[in-house]
Protein backbone atom coordinates (compact mmCIF):
# COMPACT_ATOMS: atom_id res chain seq x y z
CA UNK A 1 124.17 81.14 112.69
CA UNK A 2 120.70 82.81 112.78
CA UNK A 3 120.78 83.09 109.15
CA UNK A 4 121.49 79.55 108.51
CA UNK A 5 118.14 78.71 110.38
CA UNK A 6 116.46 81.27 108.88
CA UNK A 7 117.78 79.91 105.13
CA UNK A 8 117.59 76.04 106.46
CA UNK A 9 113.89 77.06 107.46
CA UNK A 10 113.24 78.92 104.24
CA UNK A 11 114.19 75.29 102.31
CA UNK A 12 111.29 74.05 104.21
CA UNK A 13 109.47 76.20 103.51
CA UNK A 14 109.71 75.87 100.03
CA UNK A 15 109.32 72.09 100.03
CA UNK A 16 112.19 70.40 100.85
CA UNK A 17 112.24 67.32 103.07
CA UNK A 18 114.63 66.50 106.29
CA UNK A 19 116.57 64.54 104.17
CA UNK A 20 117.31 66.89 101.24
CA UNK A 21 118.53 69.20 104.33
CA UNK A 22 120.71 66.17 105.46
CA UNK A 23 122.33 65.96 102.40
CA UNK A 24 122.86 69.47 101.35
CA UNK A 25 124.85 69.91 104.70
CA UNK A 26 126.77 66.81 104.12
CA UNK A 27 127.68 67.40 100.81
CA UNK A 28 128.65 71.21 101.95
CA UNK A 29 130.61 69.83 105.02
CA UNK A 30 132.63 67.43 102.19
CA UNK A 31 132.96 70.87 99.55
CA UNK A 32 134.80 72.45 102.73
CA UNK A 33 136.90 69.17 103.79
CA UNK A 34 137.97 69.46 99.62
CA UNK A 35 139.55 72.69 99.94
CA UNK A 36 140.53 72.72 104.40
CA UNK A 37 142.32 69.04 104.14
CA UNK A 38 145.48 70.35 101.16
CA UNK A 39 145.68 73.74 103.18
CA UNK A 40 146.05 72.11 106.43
CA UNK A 41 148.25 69.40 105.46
CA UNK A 42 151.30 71.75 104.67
CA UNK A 43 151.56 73.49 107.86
CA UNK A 44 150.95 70.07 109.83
CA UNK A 45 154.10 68.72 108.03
CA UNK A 46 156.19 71.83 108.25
CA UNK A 47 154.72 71.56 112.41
CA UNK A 48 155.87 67.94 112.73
CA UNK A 49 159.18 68.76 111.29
CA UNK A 50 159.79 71.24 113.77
CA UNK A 51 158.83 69.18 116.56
CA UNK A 52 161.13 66.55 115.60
CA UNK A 53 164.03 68.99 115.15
CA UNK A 54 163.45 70.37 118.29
CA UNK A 55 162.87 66.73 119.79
CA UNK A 56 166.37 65.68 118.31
CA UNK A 57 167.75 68.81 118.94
CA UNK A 58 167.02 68.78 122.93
CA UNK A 59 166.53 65.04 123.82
CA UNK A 60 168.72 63.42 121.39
CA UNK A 61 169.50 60.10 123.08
CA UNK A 62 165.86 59.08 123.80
CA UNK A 63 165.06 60.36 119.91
CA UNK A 64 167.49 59.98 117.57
CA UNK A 65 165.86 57.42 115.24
CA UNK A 66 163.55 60.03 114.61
CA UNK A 67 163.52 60.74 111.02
CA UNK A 68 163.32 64.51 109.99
CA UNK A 69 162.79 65.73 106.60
CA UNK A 70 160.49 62.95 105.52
CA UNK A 71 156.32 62.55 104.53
CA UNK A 72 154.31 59.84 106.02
CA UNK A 73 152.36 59.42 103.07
CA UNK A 74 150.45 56.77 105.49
CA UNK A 75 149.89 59.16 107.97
CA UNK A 76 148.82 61.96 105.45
CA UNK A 77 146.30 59.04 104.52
CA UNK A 78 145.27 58.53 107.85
CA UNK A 79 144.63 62.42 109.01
CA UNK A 80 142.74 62.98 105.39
CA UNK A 81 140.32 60.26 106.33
């Protein structure tokens, strides 16, 4: 963390404004979402599968129209945004 501030600072240093800073952390947050969002999307499906197996499995009256085995590709849309 120090060495963020110390690099952050550095930028300022060497001329650049607040809102340069602004957007070279935005655009870095969005260059992490790129490559975080398709490596956490498998394991939340495989996750949700499981929890509706196990929801079927041990309360299968109150959850049988459950549908395991599918994708939501609106919820995939949803948790990406």
């Amino acid at each position: 963390m120090v060495q963020r501030t110390r690099f952050f600072g550095m930028m300022r240093c060497l001329g650049m404004t607040r809102t340069q800073i602004r957007r070279y952390v935005r655009l870095e947050a969005l260059n992490w979402c790129r490559i975080a969002i398709p490596i956490g999307i498998g394991p939340g499906i495989l996750a949700t599968w499981m929890l509706c197996f196990g929801l079927r499995t041990f309360f299968g009256n109150e959850f049988e129209t459950i549908p395991v085995g599918r994708i939501s590709w609106i919820g995939i849309g949803c948790g990406t945004l």
